[in-house]
Protein backbone atom coordinates (compact mmCIF):
# COMPACT_ATOMS: atom_id res chain seq x y z
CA UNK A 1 -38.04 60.07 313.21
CA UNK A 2 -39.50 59.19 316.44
CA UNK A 3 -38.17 59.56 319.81
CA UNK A 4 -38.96 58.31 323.28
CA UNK A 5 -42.77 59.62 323.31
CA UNK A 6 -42.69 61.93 320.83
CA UNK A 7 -45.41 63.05 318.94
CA UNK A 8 -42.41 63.59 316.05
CA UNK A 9 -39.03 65.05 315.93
CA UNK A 10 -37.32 66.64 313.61
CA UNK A 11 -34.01 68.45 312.35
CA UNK A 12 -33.60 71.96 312.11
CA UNK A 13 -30.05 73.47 310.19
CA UNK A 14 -30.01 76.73 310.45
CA UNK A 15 -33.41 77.80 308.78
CA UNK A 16 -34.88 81.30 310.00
CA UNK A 17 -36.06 82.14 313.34
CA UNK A 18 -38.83 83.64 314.84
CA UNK A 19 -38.21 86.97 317.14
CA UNK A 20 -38.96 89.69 318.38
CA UNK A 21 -35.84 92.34 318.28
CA UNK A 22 -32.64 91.22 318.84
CA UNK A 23 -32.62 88.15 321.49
CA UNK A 24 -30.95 88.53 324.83
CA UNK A 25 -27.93 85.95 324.93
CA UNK A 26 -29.45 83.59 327.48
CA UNK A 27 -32.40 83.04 325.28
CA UNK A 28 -30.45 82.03 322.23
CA UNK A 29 -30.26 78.76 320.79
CA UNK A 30 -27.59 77.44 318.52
CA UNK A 31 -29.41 76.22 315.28
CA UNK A 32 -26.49 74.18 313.88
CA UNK A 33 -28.30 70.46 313.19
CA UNK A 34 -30.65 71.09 316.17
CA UNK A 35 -33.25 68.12 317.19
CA UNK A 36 -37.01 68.99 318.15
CA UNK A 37 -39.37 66.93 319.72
CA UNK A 38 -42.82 67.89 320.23
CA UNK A 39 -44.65 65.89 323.07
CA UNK A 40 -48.02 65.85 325.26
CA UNK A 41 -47.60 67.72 327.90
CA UNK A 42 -49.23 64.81 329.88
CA UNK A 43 -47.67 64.99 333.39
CA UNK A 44 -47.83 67.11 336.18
CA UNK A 45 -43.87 67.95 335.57
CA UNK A 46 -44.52 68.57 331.65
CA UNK A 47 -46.82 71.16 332.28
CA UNK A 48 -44.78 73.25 335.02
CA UNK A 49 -41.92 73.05 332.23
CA UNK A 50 -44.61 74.90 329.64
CA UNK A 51 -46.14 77.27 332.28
CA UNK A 52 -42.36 78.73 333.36
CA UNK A 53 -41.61 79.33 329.49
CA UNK A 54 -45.05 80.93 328.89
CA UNK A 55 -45.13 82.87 332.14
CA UNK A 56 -41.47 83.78 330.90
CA UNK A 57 -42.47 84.87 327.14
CA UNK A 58 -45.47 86.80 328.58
CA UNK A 59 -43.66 88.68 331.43
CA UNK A 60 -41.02 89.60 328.67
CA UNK A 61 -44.29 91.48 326.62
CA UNK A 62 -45.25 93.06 330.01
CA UNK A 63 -48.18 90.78 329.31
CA UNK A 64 -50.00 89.44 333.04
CA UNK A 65 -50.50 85.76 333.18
CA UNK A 66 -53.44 84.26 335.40
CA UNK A 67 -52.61 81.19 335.92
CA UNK A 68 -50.24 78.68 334.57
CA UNK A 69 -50.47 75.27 332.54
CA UNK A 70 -53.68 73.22 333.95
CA UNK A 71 -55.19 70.17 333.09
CA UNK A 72 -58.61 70.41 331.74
CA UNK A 73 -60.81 67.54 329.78
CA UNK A 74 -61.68 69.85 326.78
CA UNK A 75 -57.82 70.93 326.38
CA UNK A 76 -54.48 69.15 325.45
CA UNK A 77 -51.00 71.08 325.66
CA UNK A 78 -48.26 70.67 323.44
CA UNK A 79 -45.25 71.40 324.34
CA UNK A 80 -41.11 71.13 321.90
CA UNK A 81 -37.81 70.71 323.68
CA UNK A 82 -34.53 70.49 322.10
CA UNK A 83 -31.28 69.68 324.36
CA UNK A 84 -34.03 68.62 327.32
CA UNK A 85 -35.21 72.36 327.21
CA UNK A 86 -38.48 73.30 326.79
CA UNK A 87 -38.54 76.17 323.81
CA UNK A 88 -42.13 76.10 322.31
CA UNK A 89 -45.41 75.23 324.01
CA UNK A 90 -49.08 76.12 322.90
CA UNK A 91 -52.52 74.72 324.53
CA UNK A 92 -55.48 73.97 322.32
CA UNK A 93 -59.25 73.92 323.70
CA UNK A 94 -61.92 72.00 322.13
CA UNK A 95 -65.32 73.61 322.32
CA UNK A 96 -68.02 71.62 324.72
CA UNK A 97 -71.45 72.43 326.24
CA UNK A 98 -70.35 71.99 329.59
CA UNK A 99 -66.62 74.27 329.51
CA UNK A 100 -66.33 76.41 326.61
CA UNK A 101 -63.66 78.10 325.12
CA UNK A 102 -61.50 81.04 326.84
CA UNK A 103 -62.65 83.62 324.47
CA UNK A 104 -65.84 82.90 325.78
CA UNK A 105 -65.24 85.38 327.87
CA UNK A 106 -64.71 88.42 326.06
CA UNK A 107 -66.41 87.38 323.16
CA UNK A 108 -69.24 85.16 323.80
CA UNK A 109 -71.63 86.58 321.33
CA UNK A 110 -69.60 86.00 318.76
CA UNK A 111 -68.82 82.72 318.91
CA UNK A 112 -72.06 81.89 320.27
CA UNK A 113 -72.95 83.56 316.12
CA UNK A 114 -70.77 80.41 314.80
CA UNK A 115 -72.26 77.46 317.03
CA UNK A 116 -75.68 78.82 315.41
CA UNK A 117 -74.62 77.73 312.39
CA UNK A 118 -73.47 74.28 313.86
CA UNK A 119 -69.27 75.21 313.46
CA UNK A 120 -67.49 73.43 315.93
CA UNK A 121 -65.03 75.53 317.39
CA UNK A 122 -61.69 74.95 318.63
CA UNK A 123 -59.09 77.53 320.40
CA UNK A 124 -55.52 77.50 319.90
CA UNK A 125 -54.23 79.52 323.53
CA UNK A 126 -51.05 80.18 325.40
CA UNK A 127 -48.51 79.78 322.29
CA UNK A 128 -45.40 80.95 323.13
CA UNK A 129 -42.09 80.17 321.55
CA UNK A 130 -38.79 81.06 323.00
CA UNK A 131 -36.55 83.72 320.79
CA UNK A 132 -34.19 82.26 318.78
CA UNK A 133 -36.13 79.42 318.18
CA UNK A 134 -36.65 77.65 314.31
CA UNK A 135 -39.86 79.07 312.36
CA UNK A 136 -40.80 75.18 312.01
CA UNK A 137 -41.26 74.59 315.84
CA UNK A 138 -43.95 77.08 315.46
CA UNK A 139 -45.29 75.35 312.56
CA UNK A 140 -45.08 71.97 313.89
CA UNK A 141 -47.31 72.88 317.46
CA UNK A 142 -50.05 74.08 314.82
CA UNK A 143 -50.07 71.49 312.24
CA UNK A 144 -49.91 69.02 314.59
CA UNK A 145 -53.06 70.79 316.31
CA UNK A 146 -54.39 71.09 313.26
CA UNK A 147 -54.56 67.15 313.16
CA UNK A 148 -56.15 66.95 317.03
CA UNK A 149 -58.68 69.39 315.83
CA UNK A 150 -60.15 69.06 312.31
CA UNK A 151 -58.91 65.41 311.62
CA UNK A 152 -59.22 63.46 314.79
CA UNK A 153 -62.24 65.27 316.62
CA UNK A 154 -63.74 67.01 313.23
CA UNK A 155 -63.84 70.38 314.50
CA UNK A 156 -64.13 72.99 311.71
CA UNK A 157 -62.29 76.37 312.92
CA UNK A 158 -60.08 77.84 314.88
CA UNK A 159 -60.93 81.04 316.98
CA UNK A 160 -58.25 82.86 318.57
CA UNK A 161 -57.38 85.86 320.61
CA UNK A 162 -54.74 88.09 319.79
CA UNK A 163 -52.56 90.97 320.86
CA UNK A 164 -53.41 93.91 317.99
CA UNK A 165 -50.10 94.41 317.13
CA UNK A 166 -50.59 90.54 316.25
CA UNK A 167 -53.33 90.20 313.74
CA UNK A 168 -51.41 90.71 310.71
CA UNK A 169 -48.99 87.86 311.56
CA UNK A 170 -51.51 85.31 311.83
CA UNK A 171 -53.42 87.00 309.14
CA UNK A 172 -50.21 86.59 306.50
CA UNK A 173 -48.62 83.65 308.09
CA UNK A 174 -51.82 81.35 308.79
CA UNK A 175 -54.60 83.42 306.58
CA UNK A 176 -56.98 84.23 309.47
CA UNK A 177 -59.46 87.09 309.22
CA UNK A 178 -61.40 89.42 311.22
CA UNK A 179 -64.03 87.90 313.34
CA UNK A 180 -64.52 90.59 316.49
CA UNK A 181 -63.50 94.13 316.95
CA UNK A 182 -60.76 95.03 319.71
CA UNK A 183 -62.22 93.62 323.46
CA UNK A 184 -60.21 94.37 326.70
CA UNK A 185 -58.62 90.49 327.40
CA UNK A 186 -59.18 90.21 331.23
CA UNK A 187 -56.87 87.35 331.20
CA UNK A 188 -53.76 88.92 330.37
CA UNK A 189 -54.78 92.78 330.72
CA UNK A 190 -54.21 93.29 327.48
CA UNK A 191 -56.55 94.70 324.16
CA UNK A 192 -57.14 91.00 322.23
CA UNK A 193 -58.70 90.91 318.66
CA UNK A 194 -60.69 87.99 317.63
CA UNK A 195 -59.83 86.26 314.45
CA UNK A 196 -61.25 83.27 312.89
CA UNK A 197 -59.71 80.65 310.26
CA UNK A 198 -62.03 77.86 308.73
CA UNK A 199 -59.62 74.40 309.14
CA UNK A 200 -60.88 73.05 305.81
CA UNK A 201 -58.86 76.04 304.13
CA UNK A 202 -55.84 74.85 306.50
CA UNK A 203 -55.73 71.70 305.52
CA UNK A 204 -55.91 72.75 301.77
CA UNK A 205 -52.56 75.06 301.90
CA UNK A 206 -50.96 71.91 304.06
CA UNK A 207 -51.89 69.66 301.12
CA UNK A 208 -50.19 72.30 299.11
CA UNK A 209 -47.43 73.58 300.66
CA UNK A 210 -46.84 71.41 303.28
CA UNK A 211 -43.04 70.06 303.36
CA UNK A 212 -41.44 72.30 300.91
CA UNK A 213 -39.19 74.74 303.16
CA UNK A 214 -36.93 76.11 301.27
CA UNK A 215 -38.69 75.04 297.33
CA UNK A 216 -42.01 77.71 298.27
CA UNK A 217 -41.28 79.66 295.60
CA UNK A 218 -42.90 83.22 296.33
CA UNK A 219 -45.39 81.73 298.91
CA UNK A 220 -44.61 83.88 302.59
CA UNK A 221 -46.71 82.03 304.71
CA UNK A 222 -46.03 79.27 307.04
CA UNK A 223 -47.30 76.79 305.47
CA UNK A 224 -44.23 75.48 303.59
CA UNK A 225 -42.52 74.63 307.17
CA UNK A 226 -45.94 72.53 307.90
CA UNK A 227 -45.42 68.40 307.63
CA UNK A 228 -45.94 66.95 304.43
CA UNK A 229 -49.06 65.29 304.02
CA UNK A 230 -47.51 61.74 304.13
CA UNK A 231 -46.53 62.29 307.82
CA UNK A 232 -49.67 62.71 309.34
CA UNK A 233 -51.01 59.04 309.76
CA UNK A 234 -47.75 58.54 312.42
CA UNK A 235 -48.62 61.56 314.09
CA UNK A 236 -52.01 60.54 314.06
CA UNK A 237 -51.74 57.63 315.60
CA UNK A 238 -49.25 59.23 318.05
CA UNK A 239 -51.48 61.88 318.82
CA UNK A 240 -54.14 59.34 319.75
CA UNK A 241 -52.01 57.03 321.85
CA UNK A 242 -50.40 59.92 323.94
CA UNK A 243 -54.35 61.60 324.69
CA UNK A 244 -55.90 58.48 325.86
């Protein structure tokens, strides 16, 4: 279903959260037949609304944030709202020649290993998703992504940097790995980790899992709360009219 100028939107009844501990009551968020959209966050407004949930999410981890939602030619921000409130937003960085990536600058020499072997690299930053909130609003910022990335632009992996206490989340859920050892992150003054995930094994679990929800069987990762594969020509070409 599409709405206004949404990227998609979707219905969420009652399907499992994601959290941290038990959520204060001002961050909870009825789930009973609950619309999502997912939009650019294209405007000046747009990305105020994502920087006062992420500087809200971080401050909650005692985590330091430097500065808030910008505008920058290699990056694009997503952001969800349900109700006209903004509950999931995540920016993704394209590598270039003339910018880089943020991890560039606490791991440099490691991604600097992948670009020698011609991998175009892409950085999925500043997630943060408000407690309470549906598992698939989550999914839905990184499939969608996912289709920027690897089947718009052709970039081949993702590179991220994460909390420790992180890694085997994204490891499980998304099937990262281990691409850096434990580097002080100057941006939030926090240790960061740097994993890696090749998008051509992405796009096979989406192709596999993608749509199923509740009929995964045994699979735990994320995957089944992806898009099936039959929605991504609309968001494609959704994608591509709300970037240009």
């Amino acid at each position: 279903m599409q709405y206004d100028d949404a990227i998609v939107s979707f219905e969420v009844e009652g399907d499992l959260v994601i959290g941290e501990g038990k959520a204060e009551a001002a961050l909870d968020h009825a789930l009973d037949q609950q619309l999502f959209h997912i939009r650019m966050a294209n405007s000046q407004g747009r990305r105020e609304a994502a920087s006062l949930l992420l500087k809200k999410m971080y401050g909650w981890r005692g985590y330091a944030v430097d500065h808030g939602v910008t505008h920058a030619p290699n990056k694009i921000t997503l952001f969800a709202e349900t109700g006209g409130q903004t509950v999931g937003t995540m920016s993704l960085c394209l590598d270039n020649d003339d910018i880089g990536l943020p991890a560039d600058e606490n791991f440099r020499d490691k991604l600097d290993e992948l670009r020698a072997q011609h991998r175009r690299l892409c950085e999925p930053s500043r997630l943060a998703i408000d407690k309470g909130v549906s598992k698939r609003v989550f999914a839905a910022l990184i499939h969608i992504s996912y289709i920027y990335a690897h089947n718009i632009h052709g970039y081949t992996d993702y590179v991220i940097e994460v909390n420790p206490r992180h890694v085997m989340f994204y490891k499980r859920m998304l099937g990262f790995r281990d691409f850096g050892g434990e580097r002080e992150c100057t941006r939030v003054g926090a240790p960061a980790v740097l994993l890696r995930l090749e998008l051509e094994y992405m796009g096979e679990q989406i192709r596999k899992f993608g749509g199923l929800m509740e009929q995964h069987g045994s699979e735990r990762s994320f995957y089944p709360y992806f898009f099936p594969t039959w929605d991504e020509p609309g968001i494609t070409g959704r994608l591509i009219s709300g970037a240009t």
